[in-house]
PDB file of N, CA and C in Angstrom:
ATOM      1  N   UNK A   1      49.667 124.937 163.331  1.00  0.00           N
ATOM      2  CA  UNK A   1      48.854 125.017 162.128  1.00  0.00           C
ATOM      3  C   UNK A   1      49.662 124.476 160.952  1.00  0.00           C
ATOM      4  N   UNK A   2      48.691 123.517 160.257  1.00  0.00           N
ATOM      5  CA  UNK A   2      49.673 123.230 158.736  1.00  0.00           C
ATOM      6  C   UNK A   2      48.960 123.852 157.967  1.00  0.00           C
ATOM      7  N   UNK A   3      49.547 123.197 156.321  1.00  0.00           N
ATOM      8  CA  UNK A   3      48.821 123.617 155.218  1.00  0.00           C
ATOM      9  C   UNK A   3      47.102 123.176 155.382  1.00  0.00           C
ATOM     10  N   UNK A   4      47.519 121.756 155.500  1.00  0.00           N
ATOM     11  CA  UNK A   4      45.648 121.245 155.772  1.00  0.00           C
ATOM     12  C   UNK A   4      44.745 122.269 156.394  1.00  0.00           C
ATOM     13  N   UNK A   5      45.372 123.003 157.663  1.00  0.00           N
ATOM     14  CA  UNK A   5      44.149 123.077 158.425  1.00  0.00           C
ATOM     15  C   UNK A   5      43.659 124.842 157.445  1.00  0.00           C
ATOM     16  N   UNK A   6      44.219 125.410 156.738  1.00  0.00           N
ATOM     17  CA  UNK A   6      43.903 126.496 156.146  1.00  0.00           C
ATOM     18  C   UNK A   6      42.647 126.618 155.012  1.00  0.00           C
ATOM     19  N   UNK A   7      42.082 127.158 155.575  1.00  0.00           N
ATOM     20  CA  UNK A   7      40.804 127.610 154.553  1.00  0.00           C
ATOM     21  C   UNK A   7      41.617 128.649 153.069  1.00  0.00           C
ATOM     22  N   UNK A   8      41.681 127.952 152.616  1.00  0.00           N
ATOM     23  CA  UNK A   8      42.087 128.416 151.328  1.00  0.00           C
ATOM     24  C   UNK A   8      41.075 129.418 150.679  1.00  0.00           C
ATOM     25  N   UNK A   9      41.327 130.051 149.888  1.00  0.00           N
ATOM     26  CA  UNK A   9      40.331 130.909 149.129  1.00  0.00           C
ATOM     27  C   UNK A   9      40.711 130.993 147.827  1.00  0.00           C
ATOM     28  N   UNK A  10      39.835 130.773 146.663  1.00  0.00           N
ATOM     29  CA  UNK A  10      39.629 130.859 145.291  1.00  0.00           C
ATOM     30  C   UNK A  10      40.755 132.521 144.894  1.00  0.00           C
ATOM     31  N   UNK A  11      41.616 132.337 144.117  1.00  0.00           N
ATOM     32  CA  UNK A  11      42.292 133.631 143.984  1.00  0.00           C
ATOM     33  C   UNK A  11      43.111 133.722 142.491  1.00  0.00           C
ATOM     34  N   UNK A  12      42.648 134.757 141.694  1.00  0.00           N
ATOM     35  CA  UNK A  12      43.124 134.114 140.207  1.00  0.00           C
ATOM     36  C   UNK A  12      42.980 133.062 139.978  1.00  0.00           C
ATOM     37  N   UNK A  13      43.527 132.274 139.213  1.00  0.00           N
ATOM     38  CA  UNK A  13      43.100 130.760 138.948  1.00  0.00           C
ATOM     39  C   UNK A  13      43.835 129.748 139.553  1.00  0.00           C
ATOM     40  N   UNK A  14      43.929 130.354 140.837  1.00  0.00           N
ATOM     41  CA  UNK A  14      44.363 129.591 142.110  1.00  0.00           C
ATOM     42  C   UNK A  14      43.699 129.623 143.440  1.00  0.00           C
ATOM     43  N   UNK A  15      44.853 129.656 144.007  1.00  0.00           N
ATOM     44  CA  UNK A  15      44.677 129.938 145.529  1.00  0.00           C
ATOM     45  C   UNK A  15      45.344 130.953 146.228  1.00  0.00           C
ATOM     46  N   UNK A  16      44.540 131.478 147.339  1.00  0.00           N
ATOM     47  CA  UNK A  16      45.674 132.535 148.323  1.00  0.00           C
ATOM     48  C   UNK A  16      44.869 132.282 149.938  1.00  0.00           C
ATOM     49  N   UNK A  17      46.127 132.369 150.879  1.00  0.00           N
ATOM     50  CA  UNK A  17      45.096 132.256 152.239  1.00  0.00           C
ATOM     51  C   UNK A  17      46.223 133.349 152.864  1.00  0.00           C
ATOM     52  N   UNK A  18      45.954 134.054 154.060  1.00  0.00           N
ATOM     53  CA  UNK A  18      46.465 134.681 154.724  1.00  0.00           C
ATOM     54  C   UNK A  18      46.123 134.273 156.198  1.00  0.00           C
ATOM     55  N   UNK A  19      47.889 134.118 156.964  1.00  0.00           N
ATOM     56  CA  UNK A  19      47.984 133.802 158.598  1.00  0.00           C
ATOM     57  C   UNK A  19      48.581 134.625 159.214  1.00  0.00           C
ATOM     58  N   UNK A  20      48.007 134.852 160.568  1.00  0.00           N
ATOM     59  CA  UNK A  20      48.345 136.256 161.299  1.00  0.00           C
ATOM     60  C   UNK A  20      49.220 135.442 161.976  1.00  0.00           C
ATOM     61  N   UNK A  21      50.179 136.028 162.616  1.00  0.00           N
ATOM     62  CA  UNK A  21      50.844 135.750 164.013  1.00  0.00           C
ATOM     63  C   UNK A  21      51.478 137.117 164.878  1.00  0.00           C
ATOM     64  N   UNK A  22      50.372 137.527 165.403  1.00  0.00           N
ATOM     65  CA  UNK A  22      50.378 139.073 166.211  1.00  0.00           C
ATOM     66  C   UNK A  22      50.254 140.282 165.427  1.00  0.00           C
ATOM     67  N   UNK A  23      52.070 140.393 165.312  1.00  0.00           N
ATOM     68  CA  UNK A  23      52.826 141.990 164.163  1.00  0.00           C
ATOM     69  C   UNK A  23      53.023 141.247 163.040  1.00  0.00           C
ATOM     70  N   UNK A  24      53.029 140.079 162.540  1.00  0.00           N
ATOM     71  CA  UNK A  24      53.299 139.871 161.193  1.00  0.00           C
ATOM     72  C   UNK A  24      52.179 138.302 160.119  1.00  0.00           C
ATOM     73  N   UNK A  25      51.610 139.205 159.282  1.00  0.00           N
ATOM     74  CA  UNK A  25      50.957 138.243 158.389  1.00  0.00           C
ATOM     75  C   UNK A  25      52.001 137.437 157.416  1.00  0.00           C
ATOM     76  N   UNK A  26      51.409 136.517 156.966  1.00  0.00           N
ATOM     77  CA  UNK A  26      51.813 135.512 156.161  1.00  0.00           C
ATOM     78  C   UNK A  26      51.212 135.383 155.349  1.00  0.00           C
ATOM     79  N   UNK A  27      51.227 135.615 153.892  1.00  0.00           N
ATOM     80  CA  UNK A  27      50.668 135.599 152.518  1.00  0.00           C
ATOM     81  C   UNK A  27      50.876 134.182 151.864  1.00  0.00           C
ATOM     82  N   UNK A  28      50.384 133.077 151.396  1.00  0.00           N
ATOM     83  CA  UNK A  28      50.311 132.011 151.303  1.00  0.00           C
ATOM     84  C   UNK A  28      49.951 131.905 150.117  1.00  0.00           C
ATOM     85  N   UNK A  29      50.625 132.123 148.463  1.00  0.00           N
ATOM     86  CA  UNK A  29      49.498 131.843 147.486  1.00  0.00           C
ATOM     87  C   UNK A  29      50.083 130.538 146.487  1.00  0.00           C
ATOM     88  N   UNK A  30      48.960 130.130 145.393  1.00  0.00           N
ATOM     89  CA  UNK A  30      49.417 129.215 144.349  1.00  0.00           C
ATOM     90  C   UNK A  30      48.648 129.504 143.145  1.00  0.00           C
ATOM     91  N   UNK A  31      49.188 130.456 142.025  1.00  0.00           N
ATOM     92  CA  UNK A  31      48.337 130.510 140.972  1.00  0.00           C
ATOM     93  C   UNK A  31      49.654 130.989 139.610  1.00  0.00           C
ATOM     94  N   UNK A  32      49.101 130.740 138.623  1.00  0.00           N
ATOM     95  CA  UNK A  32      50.104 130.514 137.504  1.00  0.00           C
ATOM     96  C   UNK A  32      50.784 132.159 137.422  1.00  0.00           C
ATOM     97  N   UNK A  33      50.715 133.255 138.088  1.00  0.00           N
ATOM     98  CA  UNK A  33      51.457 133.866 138.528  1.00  0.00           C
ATOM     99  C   UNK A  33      52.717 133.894 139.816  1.00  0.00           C
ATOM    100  N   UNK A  34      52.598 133.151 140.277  1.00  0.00           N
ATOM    101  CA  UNK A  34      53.497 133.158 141.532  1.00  0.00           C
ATOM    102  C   UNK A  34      54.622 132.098 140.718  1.00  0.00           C
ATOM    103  N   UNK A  35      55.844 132.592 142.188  1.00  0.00           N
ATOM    104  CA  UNK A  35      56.619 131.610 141.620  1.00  0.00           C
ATOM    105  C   UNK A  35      56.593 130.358 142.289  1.00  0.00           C
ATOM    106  N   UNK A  36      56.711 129.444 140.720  1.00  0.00           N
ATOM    107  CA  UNK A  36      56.440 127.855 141.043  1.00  0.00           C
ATOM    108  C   UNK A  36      54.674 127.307 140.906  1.00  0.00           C
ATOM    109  N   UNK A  37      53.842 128.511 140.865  1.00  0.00           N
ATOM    110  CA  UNK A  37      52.557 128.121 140.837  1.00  0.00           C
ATOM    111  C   UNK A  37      52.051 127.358 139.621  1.00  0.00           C
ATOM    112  N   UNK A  38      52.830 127.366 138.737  1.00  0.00           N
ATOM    113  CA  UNK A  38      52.590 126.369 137.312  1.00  0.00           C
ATOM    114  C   UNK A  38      52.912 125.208 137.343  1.00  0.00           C
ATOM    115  N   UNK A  39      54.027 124.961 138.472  1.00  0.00           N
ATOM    116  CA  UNK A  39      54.375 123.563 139.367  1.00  0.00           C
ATOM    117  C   UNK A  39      53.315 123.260 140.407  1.00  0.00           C
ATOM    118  N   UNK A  40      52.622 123.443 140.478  1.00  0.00           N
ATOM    119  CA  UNK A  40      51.649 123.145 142.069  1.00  0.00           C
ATOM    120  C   UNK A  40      52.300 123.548 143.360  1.00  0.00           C
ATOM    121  N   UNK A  41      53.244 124.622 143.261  1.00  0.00           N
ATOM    122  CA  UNK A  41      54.151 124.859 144.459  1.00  0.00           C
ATOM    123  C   UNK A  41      53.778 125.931 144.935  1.00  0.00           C
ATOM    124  N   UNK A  42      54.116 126.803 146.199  1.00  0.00           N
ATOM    125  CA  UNK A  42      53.945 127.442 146.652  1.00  0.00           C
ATOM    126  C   UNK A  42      54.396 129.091 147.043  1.00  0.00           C
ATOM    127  N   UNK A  43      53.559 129.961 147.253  1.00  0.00           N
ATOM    128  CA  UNK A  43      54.652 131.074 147.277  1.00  0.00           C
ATOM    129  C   UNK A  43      54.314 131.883 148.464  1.00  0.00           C
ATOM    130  N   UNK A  44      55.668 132.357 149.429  1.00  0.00           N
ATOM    131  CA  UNK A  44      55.102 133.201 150.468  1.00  0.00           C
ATOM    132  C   UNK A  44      55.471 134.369 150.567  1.00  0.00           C
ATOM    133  N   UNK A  45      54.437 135.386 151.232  1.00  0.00           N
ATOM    134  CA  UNK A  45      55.449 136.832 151.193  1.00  0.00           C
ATOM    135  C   UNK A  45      54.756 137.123 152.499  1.00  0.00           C
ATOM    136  N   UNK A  46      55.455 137.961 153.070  1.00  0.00           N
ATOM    137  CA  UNK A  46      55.793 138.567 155.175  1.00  0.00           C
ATOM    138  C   UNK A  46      55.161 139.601 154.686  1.00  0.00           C
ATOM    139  N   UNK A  47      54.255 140.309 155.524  1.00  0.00           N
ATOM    140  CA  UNK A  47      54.076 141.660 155.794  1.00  0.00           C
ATOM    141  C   UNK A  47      53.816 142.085 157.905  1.00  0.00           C
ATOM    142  N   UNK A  48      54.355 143.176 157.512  1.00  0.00           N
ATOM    143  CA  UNK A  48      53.959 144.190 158.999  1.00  0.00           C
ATOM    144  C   UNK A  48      52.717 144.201 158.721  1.00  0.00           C
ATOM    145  N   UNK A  49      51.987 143.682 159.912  1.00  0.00           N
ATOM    146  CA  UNK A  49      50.747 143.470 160.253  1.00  0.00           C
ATOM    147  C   UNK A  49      50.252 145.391 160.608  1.00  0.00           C
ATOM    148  N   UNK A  50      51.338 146.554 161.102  1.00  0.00           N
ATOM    149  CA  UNK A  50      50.592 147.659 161.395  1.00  0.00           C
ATOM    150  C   UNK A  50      50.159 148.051 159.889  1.00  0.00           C
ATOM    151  N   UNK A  51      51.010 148.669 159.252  1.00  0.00           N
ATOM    152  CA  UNK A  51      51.067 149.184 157.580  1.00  0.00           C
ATOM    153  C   UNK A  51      50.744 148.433 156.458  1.00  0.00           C
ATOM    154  N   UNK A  52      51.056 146.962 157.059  1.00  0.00           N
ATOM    155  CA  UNK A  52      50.246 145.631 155.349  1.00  0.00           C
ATOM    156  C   UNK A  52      51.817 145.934 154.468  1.00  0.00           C
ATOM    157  N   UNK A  53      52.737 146.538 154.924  1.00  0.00           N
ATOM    158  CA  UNK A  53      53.811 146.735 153.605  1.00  0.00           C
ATOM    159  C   UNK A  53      54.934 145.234 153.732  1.00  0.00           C
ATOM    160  N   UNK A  54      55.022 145.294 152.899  1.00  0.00           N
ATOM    161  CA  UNK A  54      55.700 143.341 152.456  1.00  0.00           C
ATOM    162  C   UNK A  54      57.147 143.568 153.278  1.00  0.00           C
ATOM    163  N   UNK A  55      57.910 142.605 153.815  1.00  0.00           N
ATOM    164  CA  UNK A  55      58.799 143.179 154.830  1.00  0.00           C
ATOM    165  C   UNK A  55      59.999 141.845 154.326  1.00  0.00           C
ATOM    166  N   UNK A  56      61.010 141.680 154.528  1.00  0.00           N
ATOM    167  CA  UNK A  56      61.907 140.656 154.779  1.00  0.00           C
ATOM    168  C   UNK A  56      62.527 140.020 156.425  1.00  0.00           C
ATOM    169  N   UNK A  57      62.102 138.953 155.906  1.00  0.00           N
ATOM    170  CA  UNK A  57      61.847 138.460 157.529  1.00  0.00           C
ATOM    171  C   UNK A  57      63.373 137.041 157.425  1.00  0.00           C
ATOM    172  N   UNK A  58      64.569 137.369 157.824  1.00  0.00           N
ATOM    173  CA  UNK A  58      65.255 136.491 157.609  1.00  0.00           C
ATOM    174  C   UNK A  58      65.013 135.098 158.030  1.00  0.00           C
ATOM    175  N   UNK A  59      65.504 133.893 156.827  1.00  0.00           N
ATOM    176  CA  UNK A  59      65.531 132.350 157.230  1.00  0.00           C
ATOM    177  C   UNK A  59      64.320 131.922 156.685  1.00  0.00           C
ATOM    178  N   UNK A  60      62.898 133.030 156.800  1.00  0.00           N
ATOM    179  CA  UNK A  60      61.528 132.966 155.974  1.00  0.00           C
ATOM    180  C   UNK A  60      61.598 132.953 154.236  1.00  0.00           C
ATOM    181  N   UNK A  61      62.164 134.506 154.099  1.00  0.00           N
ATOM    182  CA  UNK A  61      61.601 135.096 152.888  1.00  0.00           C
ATOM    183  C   UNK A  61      63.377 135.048 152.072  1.00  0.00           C
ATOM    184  N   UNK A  62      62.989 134.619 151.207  1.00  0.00           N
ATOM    185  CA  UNK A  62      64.637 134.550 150.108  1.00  0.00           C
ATOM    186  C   UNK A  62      65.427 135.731 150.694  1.00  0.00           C
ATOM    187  N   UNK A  63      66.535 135.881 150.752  1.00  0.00           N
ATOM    188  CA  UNK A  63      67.508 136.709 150.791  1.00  0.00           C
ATOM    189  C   UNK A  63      67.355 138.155 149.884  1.00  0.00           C
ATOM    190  N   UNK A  64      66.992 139.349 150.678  1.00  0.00           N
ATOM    191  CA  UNK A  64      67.132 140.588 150.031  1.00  0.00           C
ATOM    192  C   UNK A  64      65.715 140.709 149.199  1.00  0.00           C
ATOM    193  N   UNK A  65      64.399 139.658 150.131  1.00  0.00           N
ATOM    194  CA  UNK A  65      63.406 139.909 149.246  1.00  0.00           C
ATOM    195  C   UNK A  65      62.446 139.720 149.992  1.00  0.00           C
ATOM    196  N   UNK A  66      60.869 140.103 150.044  1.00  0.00           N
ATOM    197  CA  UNK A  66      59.784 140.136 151.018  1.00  0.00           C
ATOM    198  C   UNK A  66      59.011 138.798 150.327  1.00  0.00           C
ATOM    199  N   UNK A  67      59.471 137.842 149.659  1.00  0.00           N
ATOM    200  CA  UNK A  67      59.085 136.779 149.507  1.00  0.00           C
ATOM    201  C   UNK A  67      59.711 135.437 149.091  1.00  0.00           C
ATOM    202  N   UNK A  68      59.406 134.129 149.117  1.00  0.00           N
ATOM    203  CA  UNK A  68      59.950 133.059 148.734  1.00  0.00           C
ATOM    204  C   UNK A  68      58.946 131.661 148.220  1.00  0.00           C
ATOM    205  N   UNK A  69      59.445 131.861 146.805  1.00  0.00           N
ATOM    206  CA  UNK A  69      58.287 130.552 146.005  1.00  0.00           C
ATOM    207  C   UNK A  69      58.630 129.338 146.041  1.00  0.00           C
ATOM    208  N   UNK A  70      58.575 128.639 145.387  1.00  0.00           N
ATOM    209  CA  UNK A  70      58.843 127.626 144.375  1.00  0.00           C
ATOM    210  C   UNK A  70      58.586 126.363 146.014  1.00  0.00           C
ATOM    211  N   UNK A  71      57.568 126.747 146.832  1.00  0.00           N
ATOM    212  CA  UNK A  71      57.666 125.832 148.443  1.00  0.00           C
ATOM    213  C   UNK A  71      56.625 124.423 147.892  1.00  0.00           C
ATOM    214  N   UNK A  72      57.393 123.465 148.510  1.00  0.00           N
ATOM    215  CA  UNK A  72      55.682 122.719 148.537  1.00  0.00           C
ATOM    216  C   UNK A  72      55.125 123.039 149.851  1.00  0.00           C
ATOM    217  N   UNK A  73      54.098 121.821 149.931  1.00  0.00           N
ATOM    218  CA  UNK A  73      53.253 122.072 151.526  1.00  0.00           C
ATOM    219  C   UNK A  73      54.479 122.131 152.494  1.00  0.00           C
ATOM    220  N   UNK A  74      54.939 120.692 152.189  1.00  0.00           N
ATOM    221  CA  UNK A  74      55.787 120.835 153.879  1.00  0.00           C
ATOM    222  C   UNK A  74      56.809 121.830 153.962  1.00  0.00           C
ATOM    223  N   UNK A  75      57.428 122.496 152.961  1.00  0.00           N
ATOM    224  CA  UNK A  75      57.949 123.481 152.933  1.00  0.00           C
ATOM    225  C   UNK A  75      57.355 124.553 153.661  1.00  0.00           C
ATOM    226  N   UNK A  76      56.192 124.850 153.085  1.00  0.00           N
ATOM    227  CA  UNK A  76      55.007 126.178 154.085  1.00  0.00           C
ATOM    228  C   UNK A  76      54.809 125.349 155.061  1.00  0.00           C
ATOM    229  N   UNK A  77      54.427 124.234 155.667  1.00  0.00           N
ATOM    230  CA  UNK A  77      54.500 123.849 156.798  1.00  0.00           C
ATOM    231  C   UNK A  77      55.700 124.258 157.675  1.00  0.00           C
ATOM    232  N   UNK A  78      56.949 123.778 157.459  1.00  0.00           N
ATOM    233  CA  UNK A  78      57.777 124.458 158.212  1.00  0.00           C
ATOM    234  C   UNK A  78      58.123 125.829 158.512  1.00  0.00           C
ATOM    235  N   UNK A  79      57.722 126.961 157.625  1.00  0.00           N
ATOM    236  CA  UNK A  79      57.856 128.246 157.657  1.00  0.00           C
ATOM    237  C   UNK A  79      56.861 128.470 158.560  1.00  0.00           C
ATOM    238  N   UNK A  80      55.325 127.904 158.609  1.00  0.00           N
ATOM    239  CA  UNK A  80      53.939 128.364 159.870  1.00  0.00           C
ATOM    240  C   UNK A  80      54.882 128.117 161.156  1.00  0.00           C
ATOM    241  N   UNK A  81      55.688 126.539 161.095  1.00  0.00           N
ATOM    242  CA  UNK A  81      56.084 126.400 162.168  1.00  0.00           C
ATOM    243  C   UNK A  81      57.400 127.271 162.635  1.00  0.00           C
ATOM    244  N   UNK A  82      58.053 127.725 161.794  1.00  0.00           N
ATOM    245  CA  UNK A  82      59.216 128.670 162.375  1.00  0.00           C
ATOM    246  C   UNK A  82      58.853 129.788 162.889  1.00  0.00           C
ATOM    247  N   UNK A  83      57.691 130.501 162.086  1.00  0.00           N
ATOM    248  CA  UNK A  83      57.304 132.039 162.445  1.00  0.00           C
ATOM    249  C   UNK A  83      56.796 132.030 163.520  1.00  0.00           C
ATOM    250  N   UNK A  84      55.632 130.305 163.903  1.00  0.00           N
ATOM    251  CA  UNK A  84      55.076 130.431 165.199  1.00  0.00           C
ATOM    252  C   UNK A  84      56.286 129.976 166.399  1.00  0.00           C
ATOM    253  N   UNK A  85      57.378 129.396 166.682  1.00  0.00           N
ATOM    254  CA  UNK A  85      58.269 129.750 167.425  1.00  0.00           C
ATOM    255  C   UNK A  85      59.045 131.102 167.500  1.00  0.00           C
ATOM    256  N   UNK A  86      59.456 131.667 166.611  1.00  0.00           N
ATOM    257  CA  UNK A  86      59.780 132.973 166.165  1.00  0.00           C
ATOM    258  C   UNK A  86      58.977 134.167 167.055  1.00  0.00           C
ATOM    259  N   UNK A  87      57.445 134.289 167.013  1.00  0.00           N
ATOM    260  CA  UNK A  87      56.701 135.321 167.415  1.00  0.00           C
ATOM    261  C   UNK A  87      56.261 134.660 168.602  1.00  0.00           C
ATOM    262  N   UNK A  88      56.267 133.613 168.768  1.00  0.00           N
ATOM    263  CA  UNK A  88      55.860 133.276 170.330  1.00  0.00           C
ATOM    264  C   UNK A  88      53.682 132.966 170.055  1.00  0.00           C
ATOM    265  N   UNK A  89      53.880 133.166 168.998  1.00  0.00           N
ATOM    266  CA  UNK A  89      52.060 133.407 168.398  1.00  0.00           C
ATOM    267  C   UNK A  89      50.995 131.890 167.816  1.00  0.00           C
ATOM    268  N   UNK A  90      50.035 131.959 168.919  1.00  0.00           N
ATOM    269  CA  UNK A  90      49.526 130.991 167.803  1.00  0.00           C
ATOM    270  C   UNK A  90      48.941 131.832 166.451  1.00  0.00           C
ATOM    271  N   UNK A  91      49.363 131.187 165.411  1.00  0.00           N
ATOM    272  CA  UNK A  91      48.573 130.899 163.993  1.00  0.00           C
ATOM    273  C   UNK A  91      47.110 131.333 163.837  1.00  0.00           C
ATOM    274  N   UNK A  92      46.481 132.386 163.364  1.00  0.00           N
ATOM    275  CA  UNK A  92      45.191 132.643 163.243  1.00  0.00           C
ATOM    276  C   UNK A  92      44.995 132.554 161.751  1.00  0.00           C
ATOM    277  N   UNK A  93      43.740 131.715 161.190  1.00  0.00           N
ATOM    278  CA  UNK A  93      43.567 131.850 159.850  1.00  0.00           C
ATOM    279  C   UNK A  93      42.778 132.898 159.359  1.00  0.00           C
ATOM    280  N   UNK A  94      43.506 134.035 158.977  1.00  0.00           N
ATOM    281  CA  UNK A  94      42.650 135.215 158.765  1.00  0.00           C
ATOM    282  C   UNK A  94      42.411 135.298 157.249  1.00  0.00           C
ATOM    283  N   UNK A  95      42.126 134.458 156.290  1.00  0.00           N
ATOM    284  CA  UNK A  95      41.715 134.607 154.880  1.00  0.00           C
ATOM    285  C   UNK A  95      40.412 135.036 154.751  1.00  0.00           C
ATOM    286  N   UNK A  96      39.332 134.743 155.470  1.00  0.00           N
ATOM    287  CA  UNK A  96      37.610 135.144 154.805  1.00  0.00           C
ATOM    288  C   UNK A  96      38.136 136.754 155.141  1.00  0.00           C
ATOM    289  N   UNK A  97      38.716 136.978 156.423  1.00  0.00           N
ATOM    290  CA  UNK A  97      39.264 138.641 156.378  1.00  0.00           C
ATOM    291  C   UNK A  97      39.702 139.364 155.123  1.00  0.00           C
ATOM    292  N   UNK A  98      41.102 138.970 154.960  1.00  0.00           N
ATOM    293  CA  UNK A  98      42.271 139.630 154.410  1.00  0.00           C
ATOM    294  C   UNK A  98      41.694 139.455 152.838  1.00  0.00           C
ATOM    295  N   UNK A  99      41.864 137.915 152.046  1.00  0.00           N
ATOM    296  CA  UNK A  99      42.145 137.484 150.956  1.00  0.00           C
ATOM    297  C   UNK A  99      40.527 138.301 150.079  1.00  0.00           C
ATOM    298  N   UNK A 100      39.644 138.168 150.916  1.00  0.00           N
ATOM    299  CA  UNK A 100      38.256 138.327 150.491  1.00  0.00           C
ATOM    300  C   UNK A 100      37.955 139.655 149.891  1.00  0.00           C
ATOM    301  N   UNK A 101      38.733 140.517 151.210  1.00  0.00           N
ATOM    302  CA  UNK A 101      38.637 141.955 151.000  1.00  0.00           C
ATOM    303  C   UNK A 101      39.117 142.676 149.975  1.00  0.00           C
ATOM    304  N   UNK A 102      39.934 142.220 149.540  1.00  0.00           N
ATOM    305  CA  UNK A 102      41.210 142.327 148.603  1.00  0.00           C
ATOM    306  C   UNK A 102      40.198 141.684 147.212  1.00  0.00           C
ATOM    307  N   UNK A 103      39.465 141.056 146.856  1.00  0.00           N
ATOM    308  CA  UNK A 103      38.729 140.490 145.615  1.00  0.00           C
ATOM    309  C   UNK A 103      37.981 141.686 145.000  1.00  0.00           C
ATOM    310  N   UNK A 104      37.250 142.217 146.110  1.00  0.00           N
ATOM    311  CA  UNK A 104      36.431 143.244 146.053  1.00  0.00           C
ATOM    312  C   UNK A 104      36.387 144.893 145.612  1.00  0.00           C
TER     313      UNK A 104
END
């Protein structure tokens, strides 16, 4: 899975999509809150798929933190592709789920 193939969803005056891979989601956003989102860049944060609580996932998420901004695409491209060697998981695009629920 890349950036392309993600159904993005309208989120603040951006974007946010969320990708499963088994035990751990992938938070995907770009809006003039995140970091780098005033650049057109990207920001990701890990969570435990049992509890939803934001997790640090080493080589993913900055050092000593449950997230990492300032990505472009191919940047988040390579992170879909590390986590999906990592978990052994294909990539599910779970945003009309996750991102939607969360608006409401």
């Amino acid at each position: 899975m890349k950036v392309a193939d993600i159904n993005f969803s309208n989120y603040q005056d951006g974007v946010a999509a969320r990708v499963n891979f088994g035990h751990i989601n992938l938070s995907i956003v770009r809006h003039s809150g995140s970091y780098g989102g005033k650049d057109g860049l990207y920001e990701i944060g890990v969570f435990d798929e049992s509890n939803e609580k934001m997790i640090e996932l080493s080589g993913i998420t900055a050092p000593g933190d449950t997230v990492k901004g300032f990505l472009t695409e191919n940047d988040v491209n390579d992170v879909l592709d590390q986590i999906t060697t990592r978990t052994g998981t294909n990539p599910i695009d779970i945003t009309d789920i996750s991102v939607k629920s969360q608006q409401n």
